[in-house]
C-alpha atoms as a PDB file:
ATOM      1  CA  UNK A   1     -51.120  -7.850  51.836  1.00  0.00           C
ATOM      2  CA  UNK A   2     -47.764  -8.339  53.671  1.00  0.00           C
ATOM      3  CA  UNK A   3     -47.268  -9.358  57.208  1.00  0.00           C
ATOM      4  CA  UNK A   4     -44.167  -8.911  59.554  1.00  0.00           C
ATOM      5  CA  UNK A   5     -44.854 -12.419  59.549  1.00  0.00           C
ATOM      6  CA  UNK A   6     -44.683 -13.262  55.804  1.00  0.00           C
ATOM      7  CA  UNK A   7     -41.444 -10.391  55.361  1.00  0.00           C
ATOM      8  CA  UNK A   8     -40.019 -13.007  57.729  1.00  0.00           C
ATOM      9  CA  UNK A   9     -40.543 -15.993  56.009  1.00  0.00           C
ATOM     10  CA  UNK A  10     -39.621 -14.172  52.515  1.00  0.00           C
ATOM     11  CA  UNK A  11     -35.945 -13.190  53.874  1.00  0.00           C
ATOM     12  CA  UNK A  12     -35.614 -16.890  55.538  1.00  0.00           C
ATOM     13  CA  UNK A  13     -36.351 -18.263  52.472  1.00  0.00           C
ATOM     14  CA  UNK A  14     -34.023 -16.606  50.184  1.00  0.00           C
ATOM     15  CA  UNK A  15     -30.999 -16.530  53.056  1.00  0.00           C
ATOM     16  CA  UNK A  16     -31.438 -20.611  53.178  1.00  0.00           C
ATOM     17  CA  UNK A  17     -31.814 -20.631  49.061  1.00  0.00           C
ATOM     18  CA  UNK A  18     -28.342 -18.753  49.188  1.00  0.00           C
ATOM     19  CA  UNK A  19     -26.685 -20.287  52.200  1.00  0.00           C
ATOM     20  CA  UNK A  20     -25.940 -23.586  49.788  1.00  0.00           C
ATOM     21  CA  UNK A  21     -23.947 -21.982  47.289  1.00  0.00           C
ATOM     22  CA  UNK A  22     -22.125 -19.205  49.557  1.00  0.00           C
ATOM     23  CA  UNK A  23     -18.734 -20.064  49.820  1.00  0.00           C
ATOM     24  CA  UNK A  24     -16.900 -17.252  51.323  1.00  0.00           C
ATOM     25  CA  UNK A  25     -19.527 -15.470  53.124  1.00  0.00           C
ATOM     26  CA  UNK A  26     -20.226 -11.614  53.317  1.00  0.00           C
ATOM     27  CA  UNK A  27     -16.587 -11.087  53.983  1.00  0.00           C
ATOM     28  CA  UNK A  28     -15.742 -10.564  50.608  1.00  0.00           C
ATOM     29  CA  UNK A  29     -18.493  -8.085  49.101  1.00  0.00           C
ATOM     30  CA  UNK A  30     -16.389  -6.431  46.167  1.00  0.00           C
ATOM     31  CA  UNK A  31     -14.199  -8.834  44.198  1.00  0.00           C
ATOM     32  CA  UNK A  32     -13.205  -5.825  41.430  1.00  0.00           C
ATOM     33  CA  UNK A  33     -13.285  -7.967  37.538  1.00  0.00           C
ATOM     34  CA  UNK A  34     -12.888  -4.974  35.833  1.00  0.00           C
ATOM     35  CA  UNK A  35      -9.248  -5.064  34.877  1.00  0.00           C
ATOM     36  CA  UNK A  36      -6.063  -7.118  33.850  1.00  0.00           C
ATOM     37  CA  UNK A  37      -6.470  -8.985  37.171  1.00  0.00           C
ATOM     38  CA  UNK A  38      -9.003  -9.532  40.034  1.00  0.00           C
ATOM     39  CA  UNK A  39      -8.297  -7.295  42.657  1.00  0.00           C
ATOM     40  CA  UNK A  40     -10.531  -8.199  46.212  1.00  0.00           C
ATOM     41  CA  UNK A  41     -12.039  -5.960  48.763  1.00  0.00           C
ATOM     42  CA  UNK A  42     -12.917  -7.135  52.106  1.00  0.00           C
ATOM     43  CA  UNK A  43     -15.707  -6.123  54.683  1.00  0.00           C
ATOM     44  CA  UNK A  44     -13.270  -5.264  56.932  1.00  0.00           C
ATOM     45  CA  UNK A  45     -11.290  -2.985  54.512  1.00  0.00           C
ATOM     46  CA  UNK A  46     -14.984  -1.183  53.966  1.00  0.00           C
ATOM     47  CA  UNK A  47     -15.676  -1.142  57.131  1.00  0.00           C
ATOM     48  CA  UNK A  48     -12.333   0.750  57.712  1.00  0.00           C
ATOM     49  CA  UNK A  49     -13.028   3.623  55.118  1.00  0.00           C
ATOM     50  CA  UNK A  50     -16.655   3.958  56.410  1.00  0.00           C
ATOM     51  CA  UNK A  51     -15.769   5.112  59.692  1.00  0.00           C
ATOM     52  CA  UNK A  52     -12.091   6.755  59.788  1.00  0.00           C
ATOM     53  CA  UNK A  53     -12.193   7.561  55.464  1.00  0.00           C
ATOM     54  CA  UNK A  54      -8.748   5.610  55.541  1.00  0.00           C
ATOM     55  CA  UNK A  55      -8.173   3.743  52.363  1.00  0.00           C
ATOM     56  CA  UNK A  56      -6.370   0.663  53.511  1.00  0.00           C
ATOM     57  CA  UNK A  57      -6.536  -1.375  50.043  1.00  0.00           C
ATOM     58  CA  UNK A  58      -5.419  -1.262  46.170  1.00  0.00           C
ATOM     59  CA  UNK A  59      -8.709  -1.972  44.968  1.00  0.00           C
ATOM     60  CA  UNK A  60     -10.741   0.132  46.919  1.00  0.00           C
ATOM     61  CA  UNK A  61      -8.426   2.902  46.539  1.00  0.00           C
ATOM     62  CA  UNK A  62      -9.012   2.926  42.323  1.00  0.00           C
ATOM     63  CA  UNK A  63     -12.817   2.177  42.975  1.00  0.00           C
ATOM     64  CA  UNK A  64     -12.706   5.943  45.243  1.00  0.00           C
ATOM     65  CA  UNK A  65     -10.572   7.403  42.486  1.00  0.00           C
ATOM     66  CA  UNK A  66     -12.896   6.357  39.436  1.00  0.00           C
ATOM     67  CA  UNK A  67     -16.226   6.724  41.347  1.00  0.00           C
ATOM     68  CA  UNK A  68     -16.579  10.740  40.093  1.00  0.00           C
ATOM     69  CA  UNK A  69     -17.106  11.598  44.030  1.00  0.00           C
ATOM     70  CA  UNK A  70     -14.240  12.451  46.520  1.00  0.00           C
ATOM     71  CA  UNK A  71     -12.772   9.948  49.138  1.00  0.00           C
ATOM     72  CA  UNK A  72     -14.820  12.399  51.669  1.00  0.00           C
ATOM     73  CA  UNK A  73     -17.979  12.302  49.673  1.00  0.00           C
ATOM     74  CA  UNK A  74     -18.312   8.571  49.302  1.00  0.00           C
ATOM     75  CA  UNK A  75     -17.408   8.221  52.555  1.00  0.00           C
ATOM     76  CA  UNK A  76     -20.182  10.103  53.477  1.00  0.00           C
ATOM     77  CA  UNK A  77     -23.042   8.851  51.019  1.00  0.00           C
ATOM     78  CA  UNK A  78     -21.932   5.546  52.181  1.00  0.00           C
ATOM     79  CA  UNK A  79     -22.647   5.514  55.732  1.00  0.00           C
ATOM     80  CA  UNK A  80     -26.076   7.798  55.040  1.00  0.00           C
ATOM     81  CA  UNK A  81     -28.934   6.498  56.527  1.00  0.00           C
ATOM     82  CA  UNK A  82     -32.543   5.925  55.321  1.00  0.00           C
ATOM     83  CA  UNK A  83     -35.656   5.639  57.015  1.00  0.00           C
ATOM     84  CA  UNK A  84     -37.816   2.850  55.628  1.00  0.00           C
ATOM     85  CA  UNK A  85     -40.773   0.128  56.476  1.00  0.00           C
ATOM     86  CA  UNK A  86     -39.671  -3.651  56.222  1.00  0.00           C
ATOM     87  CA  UNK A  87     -43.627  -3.972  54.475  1.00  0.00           C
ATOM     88  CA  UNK A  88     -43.048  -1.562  52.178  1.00  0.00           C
ATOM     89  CA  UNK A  89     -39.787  -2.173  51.387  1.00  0.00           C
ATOM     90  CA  UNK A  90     -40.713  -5.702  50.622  1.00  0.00           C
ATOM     91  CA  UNK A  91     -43.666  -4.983  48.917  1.00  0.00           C
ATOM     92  CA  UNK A  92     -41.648  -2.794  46.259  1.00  0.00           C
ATOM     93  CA  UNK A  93     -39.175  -5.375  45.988  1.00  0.00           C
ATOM     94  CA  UNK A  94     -41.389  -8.740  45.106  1.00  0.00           C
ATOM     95  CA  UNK A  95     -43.621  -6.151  43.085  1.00  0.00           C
ATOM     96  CA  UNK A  96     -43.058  -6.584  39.386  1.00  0.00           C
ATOM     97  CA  UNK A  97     -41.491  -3.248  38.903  1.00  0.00           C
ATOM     98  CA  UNK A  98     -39.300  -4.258  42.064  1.00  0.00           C
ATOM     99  CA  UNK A  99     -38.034  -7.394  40.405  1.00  0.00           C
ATOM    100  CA  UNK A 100     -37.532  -5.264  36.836  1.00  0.00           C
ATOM    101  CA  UNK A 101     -35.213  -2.527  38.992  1.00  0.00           C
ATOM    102  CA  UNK A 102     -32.987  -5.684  40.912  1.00  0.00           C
ATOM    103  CA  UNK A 103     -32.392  -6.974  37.378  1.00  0.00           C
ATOM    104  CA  UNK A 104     -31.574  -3.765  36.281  1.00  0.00           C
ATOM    105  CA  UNK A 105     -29.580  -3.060  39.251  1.00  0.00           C
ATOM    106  CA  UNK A 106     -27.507  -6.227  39.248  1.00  0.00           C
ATOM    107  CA  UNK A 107     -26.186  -5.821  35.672  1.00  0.00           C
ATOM    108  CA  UNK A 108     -22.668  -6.010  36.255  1.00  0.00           C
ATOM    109  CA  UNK A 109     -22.708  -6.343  40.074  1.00  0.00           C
ATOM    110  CA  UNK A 110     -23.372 -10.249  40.590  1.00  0.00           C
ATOM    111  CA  UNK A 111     -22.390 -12.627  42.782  1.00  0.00           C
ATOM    112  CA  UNK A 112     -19.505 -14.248  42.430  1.00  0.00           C
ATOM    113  CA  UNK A 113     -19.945 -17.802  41.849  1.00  0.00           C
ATOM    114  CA  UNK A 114     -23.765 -18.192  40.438  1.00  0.00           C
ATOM    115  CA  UNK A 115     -23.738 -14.674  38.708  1.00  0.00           C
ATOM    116  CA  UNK A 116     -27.209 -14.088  37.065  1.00  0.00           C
ATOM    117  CA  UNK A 117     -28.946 -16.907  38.627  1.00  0.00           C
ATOM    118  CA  UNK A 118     -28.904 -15.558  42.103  1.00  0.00           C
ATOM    119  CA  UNK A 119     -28.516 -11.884  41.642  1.00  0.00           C
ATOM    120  CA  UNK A 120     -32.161 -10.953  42.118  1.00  0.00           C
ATOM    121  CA  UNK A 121     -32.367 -13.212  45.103  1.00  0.00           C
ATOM    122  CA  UNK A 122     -29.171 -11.837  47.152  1.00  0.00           C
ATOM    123  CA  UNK A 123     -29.497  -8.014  46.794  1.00  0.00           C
ATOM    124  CA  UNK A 124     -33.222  -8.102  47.757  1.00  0.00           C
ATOM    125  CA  UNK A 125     -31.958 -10.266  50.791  1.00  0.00           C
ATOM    126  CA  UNK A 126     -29.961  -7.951  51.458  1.00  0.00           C
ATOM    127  CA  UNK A 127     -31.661  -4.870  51.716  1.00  0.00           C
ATOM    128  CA  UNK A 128     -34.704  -6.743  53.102  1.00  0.00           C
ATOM    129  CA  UNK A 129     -32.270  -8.283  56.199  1.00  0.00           C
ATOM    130  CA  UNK A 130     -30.800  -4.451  56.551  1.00  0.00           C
ATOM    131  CA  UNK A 131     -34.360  -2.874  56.633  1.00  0.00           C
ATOM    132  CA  UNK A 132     -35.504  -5.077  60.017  1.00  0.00           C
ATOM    133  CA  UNK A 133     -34.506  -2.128  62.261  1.00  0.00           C
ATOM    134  CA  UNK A 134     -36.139   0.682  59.722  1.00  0.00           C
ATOM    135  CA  UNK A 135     -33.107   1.835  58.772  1.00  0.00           C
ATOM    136  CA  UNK A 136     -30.885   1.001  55.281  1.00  0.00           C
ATOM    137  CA  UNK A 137     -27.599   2.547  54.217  1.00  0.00           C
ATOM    138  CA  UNK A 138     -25.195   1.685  51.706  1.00  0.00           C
ATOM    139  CA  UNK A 139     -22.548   0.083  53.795  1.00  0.00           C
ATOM    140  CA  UNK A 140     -25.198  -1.777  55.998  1.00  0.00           C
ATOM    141  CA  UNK A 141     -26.926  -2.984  52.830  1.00  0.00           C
ATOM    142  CA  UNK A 142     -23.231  -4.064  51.500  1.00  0.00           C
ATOM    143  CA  UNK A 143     -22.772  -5.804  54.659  1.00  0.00           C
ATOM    144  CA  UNK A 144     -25.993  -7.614  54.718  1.00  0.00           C
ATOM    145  CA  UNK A 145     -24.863  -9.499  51.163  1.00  0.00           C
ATOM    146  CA  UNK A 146     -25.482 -13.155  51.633  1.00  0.00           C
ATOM    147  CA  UNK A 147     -22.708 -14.585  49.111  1.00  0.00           C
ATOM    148  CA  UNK A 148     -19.754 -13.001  47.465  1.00  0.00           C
ATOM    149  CA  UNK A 149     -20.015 -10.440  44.886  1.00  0.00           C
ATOM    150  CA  UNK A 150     -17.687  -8.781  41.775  1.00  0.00           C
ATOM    151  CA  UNK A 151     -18.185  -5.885  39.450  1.00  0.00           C
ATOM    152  CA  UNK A 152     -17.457  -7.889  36.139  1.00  0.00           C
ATOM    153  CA  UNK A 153     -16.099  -6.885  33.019  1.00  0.00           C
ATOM    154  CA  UNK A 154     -15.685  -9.624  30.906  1.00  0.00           C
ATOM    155  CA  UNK A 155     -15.768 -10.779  27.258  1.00  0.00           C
ATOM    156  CA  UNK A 156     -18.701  -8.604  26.275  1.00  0.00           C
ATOM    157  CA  UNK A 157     -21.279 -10.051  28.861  1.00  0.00           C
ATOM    158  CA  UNK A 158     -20.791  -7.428  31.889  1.00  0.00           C
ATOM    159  CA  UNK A 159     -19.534  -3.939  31.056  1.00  0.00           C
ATOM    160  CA  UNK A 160     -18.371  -3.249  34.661  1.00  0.00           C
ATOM    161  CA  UNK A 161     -20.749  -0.525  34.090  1.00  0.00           C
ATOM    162  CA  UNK A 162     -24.183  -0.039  36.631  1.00  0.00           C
ATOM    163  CA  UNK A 163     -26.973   1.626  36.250  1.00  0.00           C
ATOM    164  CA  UNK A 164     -27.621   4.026  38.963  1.00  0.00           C
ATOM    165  CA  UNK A 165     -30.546   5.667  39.962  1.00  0.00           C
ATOM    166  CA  UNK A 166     -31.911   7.957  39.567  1.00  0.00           C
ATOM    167  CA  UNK A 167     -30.126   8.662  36.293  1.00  0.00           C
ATOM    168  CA  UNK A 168     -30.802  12.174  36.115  1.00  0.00           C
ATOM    169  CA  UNK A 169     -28.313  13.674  39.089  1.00  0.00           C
ATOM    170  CA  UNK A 170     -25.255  12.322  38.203  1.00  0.00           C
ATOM    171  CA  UNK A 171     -22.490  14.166  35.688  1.00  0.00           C
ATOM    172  CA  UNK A 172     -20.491  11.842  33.767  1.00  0.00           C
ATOM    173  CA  UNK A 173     -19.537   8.080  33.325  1.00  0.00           C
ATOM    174  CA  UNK A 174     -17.807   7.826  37.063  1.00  0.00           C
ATOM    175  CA  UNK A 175     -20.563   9.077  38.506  1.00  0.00           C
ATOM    176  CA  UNK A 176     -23.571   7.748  36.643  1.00  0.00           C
ATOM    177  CA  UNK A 177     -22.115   4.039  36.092  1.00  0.00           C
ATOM    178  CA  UNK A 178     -19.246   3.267  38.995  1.00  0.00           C
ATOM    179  CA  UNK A 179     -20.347   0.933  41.662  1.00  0.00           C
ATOM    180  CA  UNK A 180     -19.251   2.894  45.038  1.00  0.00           C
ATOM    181  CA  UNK A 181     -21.846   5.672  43.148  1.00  0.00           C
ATOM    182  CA  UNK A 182     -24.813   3.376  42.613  1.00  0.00           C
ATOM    183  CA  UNK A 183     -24.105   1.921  45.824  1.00  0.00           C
ATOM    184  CA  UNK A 184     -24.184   5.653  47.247  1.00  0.00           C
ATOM    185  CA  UNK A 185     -27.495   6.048  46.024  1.00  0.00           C
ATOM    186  CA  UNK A 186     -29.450   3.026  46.108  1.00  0.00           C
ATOM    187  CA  UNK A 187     -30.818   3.201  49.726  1.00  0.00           C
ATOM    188  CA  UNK A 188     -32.209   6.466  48.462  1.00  0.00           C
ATOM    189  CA  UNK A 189     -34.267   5.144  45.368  1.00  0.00           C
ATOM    190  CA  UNK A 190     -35.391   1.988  47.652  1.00  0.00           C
ATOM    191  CA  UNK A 191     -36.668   4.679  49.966  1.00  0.00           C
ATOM    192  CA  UNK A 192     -38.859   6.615  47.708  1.00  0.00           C
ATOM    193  CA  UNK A 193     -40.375   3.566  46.290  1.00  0.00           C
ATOM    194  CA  UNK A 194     -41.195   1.651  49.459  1.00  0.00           C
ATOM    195  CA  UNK A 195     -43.716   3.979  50.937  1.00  0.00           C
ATOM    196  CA  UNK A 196     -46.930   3.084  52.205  1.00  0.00           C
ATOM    197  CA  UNK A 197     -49.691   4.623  51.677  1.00  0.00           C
ATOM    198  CA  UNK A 198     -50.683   6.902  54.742  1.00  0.00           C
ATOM    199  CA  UNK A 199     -53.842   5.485  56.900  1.00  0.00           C
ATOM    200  CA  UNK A 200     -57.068   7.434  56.462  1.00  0.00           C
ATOM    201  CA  UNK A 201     -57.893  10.260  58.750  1.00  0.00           C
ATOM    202  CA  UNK A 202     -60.513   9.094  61.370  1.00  0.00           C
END
């Protein structure tokens, strides 16, 4: 069974794992690998389009454009909010199938400098650290990153391409594979797997 206590300890230990090899910080949670050159998107820049929908960077500007969504509509999805439990949603994500869907999740969105071996690690962190107050959205969840990450395309290993969930309600490769899309809708799928079980009528 999990405790407040032992979610505690989980998230401490995977934010001091990470801590070590950050070297920018969360400031930097898109660095976009998917073309001729490496185009950066900062927190700050995010944090802009979140709450005014002003695009105030290249790179975020083409990730809005190829996304399959409007400027207006991932603006919206992004700042969404979720109810959730810290136990549950910890529960889901240690479980086996939990571990299986951050694998699957983190296919070409990695972090920048360790890639693979810390993926797992920093996106549970993160939505972990951004379900503390019961709530998760996409741009607090993006914000809550530990280390920097990109959206790699490169020489066959990464595709640039995610896989969002669920599969099923999405039309096309922009909307079923872009990151601002997955990121859109992965509070949502967290959500519906992180419930407890209700408590037994008395």
């Amino acid at each position: 069974m999990f405790s407040r206590l032992a979610v505690g300890i989980f998230v401490g230990a995977a934010l001091a794992a990470l801590a070590a090899h950050a070297e920018a910080g969360t400031s930097l949670p898109v660095r976009w690998n998917t073309g001729g050159a490496v185009w950066t998107t900062t927190s700050s820049e995010f944090k802009t389009f979140c709450e005014t929908g002003d695009v105030t960077d290249r790179a975020l500007d083409a990730g809005v454009n190829n996304s399959g969504w409007t400027a207006e509509e991932i603006q919206w999805g992004m700042t969404k909010s979720y109810s959730v439990d810290i136990i549950g949603v910890s529960r889901f994500l240690y479980s086996d199938d939990g571990v299986k869907f951050l694998k699957d999740q983190t296919a070409s969105y990695i972090p920048y400098w360790r890639i693979k071996k810390t993926a797992v690690v920093a996106l549970r962190s993160a939505i972990i650290a951004d379900s503390i107050d019961g709530k998760i959205s996409p741009a607090s969840i993006m914000a809550a990153l530990p280390v920097d990450f990109r959206l790699a395309d490169t020489c066959g290993t990464y595709t640039g391409a995610l896989n969002r969930c669920p599969p099923d309600k999405c039309e096309g490769d922009a909307q079923c594979t872009s990151l601002l899309s997955w990121f859109v809708f992965l509070p949502a799928y967290v959500q519906a797997n992180s419930q407890l079980p209700e408590a037994p009528a008395r």
